[in-house]
Each structure stands twice: as structure tokens, then as C-alpha cells.
N, C-alpha and C. Protein backbone atom coordinates (compact mmCIF):
# COMPACT_ATOMS: atom_id res chain seq x y z
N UNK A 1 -70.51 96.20 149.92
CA UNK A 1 -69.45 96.97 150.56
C UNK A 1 -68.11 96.37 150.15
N UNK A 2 -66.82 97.42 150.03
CA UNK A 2 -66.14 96.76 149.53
C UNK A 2 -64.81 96.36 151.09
N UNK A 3 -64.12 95.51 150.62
CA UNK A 3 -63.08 95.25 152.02
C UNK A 3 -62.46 96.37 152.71
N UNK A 4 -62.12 97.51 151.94
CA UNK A 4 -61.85 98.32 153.25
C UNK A 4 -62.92 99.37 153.36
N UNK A 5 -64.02 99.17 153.35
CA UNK A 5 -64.73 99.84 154.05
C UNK A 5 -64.97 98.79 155.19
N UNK A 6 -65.35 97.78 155.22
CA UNK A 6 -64.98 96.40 156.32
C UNK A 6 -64.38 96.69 157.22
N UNK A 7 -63.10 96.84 156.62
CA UNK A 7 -61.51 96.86 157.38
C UNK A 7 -62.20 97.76 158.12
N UNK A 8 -62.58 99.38 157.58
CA UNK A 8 -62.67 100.71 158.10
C UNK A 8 -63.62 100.39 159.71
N UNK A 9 -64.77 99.76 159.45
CA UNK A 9 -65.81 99.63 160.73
C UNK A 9 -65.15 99.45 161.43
N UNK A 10 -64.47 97.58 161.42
CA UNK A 10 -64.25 96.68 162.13
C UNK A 10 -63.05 97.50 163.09
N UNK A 11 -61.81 98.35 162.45
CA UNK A 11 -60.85 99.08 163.61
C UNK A 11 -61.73 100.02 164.23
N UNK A 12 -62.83 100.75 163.93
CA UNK A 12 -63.60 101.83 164.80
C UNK A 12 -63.95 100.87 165.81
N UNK A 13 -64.45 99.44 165.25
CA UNK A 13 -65.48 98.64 166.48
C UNK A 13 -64.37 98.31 167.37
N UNK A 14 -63.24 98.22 167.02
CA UNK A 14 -62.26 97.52 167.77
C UNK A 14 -62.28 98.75 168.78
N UNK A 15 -61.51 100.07 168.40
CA UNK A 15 -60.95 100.99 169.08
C UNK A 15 -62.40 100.97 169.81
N UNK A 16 -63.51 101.73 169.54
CA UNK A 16 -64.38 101.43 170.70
C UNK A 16 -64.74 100.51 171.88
N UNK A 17 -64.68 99.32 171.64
CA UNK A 17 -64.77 98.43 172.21
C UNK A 17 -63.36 98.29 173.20
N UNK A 18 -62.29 98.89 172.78
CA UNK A 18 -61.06 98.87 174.07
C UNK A 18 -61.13 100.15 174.14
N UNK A 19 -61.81 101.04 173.98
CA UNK A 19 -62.45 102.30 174.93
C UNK A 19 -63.46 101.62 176.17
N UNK A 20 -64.07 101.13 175.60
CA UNK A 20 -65.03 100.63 176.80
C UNK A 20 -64.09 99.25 177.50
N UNK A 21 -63.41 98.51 177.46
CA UNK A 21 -62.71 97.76 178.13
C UNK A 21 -61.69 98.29 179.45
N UNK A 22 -60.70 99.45 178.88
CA UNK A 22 -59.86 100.64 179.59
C UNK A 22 -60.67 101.00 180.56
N UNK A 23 -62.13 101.78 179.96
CA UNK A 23 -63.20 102.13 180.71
C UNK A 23 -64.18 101.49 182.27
N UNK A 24 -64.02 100.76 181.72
CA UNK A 24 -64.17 99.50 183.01
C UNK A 24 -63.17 99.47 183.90
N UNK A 25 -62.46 99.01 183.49
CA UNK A 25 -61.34 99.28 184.18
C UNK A 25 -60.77 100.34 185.04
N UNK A 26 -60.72 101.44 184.14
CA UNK A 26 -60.48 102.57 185.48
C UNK A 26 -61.88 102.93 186.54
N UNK A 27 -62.92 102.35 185.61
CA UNK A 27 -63.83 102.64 186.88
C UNK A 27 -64.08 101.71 187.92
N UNK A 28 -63.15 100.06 187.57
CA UNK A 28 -63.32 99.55 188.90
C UNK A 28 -62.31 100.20 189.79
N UNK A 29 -61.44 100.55 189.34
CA UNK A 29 -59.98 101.13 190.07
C UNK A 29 -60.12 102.02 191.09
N UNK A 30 -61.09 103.10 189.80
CA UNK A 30 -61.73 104.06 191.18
C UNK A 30 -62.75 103.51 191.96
N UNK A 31 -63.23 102.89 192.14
CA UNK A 31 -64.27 102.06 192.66
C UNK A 31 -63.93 102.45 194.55
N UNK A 32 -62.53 102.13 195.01
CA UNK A 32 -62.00 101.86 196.22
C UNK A 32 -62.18 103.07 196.77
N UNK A 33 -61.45 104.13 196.07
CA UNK A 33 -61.67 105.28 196.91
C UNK A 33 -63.23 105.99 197.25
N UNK A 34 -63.90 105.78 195.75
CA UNK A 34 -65.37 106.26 196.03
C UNK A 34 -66.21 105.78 197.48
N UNK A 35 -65.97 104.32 197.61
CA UNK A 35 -66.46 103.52 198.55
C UNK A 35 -65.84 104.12 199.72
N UNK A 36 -64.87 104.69 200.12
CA UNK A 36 -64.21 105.28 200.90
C UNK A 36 -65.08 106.11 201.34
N UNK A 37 -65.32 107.09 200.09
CA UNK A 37 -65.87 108.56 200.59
C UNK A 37 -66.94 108.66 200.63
N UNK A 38 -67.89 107.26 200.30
CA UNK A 38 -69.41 107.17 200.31
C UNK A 38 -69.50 106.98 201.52
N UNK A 39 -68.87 105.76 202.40
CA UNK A 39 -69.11 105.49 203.42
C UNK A 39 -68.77 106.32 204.95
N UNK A 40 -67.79 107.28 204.50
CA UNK A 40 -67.51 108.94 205.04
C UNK A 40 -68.41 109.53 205.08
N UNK A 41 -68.95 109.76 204.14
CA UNK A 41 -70.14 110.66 203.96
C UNK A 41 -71.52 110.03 204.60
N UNK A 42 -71.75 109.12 204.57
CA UNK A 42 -73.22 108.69 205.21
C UNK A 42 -73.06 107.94 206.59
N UNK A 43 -71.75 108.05 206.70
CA UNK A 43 -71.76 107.54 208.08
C UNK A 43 -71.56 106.04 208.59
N UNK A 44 -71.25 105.34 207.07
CA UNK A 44 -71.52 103.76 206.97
C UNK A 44 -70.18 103.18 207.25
N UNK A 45 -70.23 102.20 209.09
CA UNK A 45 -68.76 102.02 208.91
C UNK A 45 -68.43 101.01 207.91
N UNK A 46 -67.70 101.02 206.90
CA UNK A 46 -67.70 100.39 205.73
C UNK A 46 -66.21 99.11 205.52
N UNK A 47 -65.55 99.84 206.87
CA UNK A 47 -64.34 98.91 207.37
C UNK A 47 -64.26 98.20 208.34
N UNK A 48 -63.96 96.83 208.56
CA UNK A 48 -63.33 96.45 210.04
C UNK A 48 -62.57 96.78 210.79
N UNK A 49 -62.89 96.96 212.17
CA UNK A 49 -61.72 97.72 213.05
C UNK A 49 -61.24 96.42 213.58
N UNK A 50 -60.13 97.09 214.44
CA UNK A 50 -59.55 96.51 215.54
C UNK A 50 -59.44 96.03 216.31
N UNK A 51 -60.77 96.46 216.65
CA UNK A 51 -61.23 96.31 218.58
C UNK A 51 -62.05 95.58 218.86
N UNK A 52 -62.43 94.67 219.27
CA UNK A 52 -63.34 93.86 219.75
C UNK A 52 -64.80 94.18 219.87
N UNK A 53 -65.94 93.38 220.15
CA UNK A 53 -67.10 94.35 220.02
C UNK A 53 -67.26 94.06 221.86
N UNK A 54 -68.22 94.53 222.93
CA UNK A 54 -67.88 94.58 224.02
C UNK A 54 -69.63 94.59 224.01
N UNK A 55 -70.03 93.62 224.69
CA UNK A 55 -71.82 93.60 225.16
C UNK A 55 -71.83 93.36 226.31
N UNK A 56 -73.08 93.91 227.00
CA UNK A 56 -73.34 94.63 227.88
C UNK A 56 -74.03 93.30 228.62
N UNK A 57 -74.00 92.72 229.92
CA UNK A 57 -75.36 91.55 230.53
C UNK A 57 -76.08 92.08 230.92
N UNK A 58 -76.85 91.55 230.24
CA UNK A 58 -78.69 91.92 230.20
C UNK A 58 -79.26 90.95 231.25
N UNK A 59 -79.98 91.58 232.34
CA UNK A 59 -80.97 90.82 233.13
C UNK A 59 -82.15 90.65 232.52
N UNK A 60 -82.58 89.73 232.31
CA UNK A 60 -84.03 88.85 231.98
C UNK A 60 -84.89 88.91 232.93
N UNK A 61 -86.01 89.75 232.61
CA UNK A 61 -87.22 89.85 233.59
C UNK A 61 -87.73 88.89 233.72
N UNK A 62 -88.31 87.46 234.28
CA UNK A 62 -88.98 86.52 234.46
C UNK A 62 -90.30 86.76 234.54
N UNK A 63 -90.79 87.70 235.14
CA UNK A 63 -91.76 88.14 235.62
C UNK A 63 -92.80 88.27 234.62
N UNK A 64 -92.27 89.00 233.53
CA UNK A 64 -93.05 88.57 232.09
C UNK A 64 -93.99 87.69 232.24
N UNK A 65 -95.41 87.95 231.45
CA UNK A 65 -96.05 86.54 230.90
C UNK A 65 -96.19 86.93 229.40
N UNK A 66 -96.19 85.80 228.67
CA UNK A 66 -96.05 86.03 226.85
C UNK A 66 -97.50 86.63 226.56
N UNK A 67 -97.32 87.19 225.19
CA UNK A 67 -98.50 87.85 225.15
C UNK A 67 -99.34 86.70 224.07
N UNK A 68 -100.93 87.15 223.54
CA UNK A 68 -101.55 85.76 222.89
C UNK A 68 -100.30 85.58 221.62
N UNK A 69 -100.17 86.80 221.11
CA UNK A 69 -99.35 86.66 220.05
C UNK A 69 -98.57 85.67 219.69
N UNK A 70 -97.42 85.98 221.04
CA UNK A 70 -96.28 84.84 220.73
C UNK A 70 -96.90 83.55 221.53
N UNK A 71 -97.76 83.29 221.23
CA UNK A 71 -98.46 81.64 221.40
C UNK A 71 -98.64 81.38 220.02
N UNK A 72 -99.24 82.46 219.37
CA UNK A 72 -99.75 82.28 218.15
C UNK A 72 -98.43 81.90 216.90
N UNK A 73 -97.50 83.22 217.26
CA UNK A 73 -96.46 82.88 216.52
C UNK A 73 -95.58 81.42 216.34
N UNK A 74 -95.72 81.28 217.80
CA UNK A 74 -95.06 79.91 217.96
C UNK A 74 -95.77 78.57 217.09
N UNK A 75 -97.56 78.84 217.47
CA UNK A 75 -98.01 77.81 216.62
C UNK A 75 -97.72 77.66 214.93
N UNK A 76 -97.76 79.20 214.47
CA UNK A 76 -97.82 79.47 213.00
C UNK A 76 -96.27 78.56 212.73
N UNK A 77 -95.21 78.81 213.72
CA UNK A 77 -94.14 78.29 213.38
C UNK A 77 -93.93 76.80 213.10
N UNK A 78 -94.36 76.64 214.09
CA UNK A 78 -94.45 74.92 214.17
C UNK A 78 -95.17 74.27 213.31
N UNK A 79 -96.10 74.92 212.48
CA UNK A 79 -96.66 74.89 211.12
C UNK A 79 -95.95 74.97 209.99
N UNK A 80 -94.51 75.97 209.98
CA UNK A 80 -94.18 75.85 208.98
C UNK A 80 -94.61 77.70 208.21
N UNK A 81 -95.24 78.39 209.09
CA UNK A 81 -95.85 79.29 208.48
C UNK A 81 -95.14 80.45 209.30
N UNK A 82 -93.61 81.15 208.67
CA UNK A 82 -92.84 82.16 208.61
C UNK A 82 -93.27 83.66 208.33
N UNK A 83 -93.83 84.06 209.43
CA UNK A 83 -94.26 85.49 209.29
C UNK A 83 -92.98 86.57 209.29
């Protein structure tokens, strides 16, 4: 091959390659608003608010007795064995 056929690739590879650089770029840009309208759309609150979160006191039944399970779980734990 002779040098400017060289030359010739190497500016296509270039110009492509800052096609795809630009490219990136505007698609992180848009990135913000999409996330916007994804999380609009499905319902996902996707922002922090303002307001505090507000929980409710829960009375604890005592009365309960554990079931075999959580004996079991407890042992598996104390084993080391994470179900």
C-alpha cells in the first residue's frame, strides 16, 4: 500500500472514532432526562425528597412462641450456614 492510501484509512479511522467519542457523549448527556422519564413512567421514585420518612410504633406481641424453624435458623447461623 502506498502512503496515502495509509493517510486515506487512518483520517476515516480517526473521523469515526470521534463519531463514536461525540457519540458517547451526547448519550451520557441525554442519559439525565431519560432517567427522568423512566422513573415517571414505572413509578420508580428515582429522587430524594424533602420530607422526612415518618414510622409508625409497632406493638410486639409477646405472646408468640418461635416456630421449630427459627430454632433451626438460629442454629444454621451460629454455624456459619447463611440461608
Amino acid at each position: 500500500m502506498s502512503t496515502q492510501q495509509n493517510q486515506a484509512k487512518n483520517n476515516k479511522l480517526v473521523l469515526k472514532l470521534a463519531a463514536v467519542v461525540i457519540g458517547m457523549f451526547g448519550f451520557g448527556f441525554a442519559l439525565i432526562p431519560l432517567y427522568d422519564v423512566l422513573c415517571d413512567a414505572l413509578g420508580i421514585n428515582g429522587k430524594p425528597s424533602d420530607t422526612a420518612a415518618v414510622y409508625e410504633v409497632v406493638e410486639i406481641d409477646e405472646s408468640r412462641h418461635y416456630s421449630r424453624f427459627y430454632y433451626a435458623y438460629k442454629y444454621w447461623y451460629s454455624l456459619g450456614i447463611y440461608i
